[in-house]
N, C-alpha and C. Protein backbone atom coordinates (compact mmCIF):
# COMPACT_ATOMS: atom_id res chain seq x y z
N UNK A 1 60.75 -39.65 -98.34
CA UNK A 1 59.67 -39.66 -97.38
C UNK A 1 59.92 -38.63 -96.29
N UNK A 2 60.84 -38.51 -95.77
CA UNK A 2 61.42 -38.01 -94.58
C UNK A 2 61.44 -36.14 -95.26
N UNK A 3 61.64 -36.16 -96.36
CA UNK A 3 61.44 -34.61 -96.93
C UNK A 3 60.26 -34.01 -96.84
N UNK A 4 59.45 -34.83 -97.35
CA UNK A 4 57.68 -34.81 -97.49
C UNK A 4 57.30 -34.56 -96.11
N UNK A 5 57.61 -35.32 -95.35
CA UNK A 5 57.45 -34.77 -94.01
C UNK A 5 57.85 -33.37 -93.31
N UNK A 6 59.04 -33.09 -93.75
CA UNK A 6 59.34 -31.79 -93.24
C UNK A 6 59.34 -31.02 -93.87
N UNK A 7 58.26 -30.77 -95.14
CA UNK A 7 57.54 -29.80 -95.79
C UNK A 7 56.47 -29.93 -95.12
N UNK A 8 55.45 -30.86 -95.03
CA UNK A 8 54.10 -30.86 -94.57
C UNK A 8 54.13 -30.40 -92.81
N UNK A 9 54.69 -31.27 -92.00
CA UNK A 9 54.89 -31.44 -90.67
C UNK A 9 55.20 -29.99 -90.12
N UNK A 10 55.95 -29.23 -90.33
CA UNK A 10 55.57 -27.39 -89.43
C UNK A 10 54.73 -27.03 -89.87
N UNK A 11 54.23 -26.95 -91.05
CA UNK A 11 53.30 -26.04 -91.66
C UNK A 11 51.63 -26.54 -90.90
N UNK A 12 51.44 -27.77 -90.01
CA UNK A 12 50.75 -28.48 -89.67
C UNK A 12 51.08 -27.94 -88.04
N UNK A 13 52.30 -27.82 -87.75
CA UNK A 13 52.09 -26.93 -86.15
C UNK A 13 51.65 -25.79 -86.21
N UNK A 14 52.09 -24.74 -87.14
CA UNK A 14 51.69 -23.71 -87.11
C UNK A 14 50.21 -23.34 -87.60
N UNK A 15 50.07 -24.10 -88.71
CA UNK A 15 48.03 -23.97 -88.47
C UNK A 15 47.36 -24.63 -86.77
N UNK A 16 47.67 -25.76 -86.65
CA UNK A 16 47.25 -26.07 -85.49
C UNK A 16 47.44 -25.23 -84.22
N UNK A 17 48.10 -24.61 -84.19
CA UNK A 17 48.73 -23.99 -83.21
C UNK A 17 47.53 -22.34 -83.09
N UNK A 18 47.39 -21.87 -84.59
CA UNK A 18 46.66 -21.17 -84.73
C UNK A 18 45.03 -21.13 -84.72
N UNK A 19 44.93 -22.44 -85.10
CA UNK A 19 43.36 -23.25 -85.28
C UNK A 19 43.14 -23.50 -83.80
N UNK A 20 43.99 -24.02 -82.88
CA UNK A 20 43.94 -24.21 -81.49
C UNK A 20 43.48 -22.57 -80.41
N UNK A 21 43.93 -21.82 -80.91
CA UNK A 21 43.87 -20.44 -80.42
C UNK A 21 42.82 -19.66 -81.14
N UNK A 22 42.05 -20.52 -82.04
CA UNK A 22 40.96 -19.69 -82.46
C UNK A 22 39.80 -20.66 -82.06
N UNK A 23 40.03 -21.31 -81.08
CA UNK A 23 39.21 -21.79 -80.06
C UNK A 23 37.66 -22.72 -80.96
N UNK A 24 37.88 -23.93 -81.75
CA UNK A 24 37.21 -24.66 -82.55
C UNK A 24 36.56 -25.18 -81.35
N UNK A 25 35.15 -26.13 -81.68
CA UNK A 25 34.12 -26.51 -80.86
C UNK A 25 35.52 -27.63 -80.73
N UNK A 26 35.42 -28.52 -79.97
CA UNK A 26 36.34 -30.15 -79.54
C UNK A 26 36.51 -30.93 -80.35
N UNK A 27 34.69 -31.05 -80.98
CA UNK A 27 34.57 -32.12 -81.96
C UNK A 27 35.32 -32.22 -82.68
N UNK A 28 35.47 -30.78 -83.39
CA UNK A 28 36.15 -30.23 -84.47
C UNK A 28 37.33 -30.34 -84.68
N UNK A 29 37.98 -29.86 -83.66
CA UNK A 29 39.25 -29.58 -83.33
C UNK A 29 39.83 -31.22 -83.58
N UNK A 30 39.09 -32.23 -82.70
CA UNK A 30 39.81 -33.60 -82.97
C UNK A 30 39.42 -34.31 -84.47
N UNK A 31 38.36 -33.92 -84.79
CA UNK A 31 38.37 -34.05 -86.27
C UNK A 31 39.14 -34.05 -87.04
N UNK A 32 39.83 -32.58 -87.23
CA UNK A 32 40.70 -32.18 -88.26
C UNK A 32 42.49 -32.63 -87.44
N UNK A 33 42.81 -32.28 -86.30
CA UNK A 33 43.85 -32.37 -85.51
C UNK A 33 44.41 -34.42 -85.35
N UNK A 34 43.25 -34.84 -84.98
CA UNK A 34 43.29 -36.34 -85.22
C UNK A 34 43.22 -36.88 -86.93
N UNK A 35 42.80 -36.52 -87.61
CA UNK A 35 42.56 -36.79 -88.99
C UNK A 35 43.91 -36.56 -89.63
N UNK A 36 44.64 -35.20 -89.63
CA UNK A 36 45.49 -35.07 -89.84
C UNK A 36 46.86 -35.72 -89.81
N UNK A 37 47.04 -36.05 -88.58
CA UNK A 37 47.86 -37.06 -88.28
C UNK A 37 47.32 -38.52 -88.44
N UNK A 38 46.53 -38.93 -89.11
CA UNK A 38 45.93 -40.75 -89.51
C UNK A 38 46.64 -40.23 -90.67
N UNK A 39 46.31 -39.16 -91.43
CA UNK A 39 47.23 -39.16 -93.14
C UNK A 39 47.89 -39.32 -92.97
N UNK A 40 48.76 -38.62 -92.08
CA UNK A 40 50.32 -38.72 -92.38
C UNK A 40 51.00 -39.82 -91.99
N UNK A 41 50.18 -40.72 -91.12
CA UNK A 41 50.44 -42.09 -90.79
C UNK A 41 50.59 -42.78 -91.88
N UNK A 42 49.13 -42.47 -92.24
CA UNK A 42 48.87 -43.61 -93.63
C UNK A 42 49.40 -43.54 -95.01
N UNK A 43 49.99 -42.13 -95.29
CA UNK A 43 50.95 -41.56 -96.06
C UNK A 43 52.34 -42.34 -95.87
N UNK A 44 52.98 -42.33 -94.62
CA UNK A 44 54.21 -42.66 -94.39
C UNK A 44 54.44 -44.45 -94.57
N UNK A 45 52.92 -44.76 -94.33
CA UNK A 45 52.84 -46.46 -94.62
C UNK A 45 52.52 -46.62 -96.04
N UNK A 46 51.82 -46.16 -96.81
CA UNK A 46 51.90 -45.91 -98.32
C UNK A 46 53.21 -45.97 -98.52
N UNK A 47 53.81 -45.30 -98.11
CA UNK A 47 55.24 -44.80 -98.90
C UNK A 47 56.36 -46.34 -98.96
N UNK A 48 56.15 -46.08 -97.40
CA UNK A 48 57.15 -47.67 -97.07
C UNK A 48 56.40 -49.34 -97.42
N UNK A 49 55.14 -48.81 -97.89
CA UNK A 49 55.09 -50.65 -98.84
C UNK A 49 54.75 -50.72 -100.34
N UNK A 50 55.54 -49.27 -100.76
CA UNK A 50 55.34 -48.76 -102.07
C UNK A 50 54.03 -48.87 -102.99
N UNK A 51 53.33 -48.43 -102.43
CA UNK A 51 51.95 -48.24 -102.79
C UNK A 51 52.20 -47.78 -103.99
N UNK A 52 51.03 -47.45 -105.11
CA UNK A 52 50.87 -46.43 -106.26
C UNK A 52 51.20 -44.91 -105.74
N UNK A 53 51.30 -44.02 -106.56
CA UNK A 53 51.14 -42.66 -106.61
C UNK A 53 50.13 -42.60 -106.44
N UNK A 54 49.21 -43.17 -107.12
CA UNK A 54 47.85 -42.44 -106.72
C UNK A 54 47.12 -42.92 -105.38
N UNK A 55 47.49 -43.30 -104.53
CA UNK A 55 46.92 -44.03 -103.26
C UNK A 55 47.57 -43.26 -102.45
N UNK A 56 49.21 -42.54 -102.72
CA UNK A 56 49.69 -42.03 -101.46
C UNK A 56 49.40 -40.31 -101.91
N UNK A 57 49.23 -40.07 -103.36
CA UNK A 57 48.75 -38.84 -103.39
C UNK A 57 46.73 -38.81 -102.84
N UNK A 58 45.39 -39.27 -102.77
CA UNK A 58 44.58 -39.50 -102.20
C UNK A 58 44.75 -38.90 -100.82
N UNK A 59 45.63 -39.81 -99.97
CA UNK A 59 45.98 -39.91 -98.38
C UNK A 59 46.54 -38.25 -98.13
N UNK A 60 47.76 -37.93 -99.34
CA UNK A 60 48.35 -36.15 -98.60
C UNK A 60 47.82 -35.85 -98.86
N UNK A 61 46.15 -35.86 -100.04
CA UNK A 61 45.26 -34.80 -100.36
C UNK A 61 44.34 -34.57 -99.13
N UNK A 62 44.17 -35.72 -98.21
CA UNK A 62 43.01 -35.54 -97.22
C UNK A 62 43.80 -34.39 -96.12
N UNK A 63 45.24 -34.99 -96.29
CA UNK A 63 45.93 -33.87 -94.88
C UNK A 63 45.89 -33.07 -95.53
N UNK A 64 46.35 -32.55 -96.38
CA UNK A 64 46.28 -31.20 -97.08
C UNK A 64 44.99 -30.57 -97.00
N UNK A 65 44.11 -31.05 -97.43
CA UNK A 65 42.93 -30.59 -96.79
C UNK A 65 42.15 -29.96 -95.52
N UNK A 66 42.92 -30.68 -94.58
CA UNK A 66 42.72 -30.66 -93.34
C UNK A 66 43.35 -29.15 -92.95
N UNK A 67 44.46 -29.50 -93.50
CA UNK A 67 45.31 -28.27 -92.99
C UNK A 67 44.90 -26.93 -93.74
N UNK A 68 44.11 -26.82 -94.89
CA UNK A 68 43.73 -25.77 -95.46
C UNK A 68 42.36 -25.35 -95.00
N UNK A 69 41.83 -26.17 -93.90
CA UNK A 69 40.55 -26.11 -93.47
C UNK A 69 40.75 -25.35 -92.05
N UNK A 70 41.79 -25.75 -91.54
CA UNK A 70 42.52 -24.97 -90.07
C UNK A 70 42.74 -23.61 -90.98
N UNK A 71 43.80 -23.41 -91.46
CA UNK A 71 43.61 -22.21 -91.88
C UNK A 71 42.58 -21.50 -92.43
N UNK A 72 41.82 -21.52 -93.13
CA UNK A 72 40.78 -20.80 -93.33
C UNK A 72 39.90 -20.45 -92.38
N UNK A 73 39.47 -21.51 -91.34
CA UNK A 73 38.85 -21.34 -89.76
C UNK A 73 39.86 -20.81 -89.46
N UNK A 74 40.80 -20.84 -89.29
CA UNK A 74 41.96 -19.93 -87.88
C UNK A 74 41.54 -18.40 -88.54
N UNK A 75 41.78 -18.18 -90.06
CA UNK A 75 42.09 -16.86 -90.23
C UNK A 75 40.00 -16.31 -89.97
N UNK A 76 39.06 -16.96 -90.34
CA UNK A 76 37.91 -16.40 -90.37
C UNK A 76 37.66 -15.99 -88.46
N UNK A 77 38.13 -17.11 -88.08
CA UNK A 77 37.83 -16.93 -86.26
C UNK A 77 38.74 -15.85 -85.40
N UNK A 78 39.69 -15.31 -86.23
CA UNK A 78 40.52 -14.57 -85.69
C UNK A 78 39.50 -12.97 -86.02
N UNK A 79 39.29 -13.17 -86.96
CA UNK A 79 38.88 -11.66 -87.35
C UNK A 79 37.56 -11.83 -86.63
């Protein structure tokens, strides 16, 4: 669990960090920025009451998502 995390978890500052500086409406920003972190909540509670695979893969697909959605806005808002 604790690995999974520190694969996902920088890669999640540094989009944010970048998604933050490409200046998203608020809504947005807490959308994806708040959303992000409920997965990884709900990921890390999946994990620890041994859920299925497929319930805790669902949950990293939404963060993963999230985070591929910052990037694509960070890199389109930059240019």
């Amino acid at each position: 669990m604790h690995r999974n995390d520190l694969e996902n978890i920088p890669a999640f500052w540094i989009t944010g960090l970048l998604f933050i500086v490409s200046a998203p409406q608020l809504w947005l920003a807490q959308l994806a920025l708040y959303g992000f972190v409920a997965a990884r909540g709900g990921h890390a509670i999946a994990y620890a009451t041994k859920q299925s695979h497929e319930i805790r893969a669902t949950i990293y697909t939404v963060g993963s998502l999230l985070v591929i959605f910052m990037a694509i806005y960070s890199t389109i808002g930059i240019l």
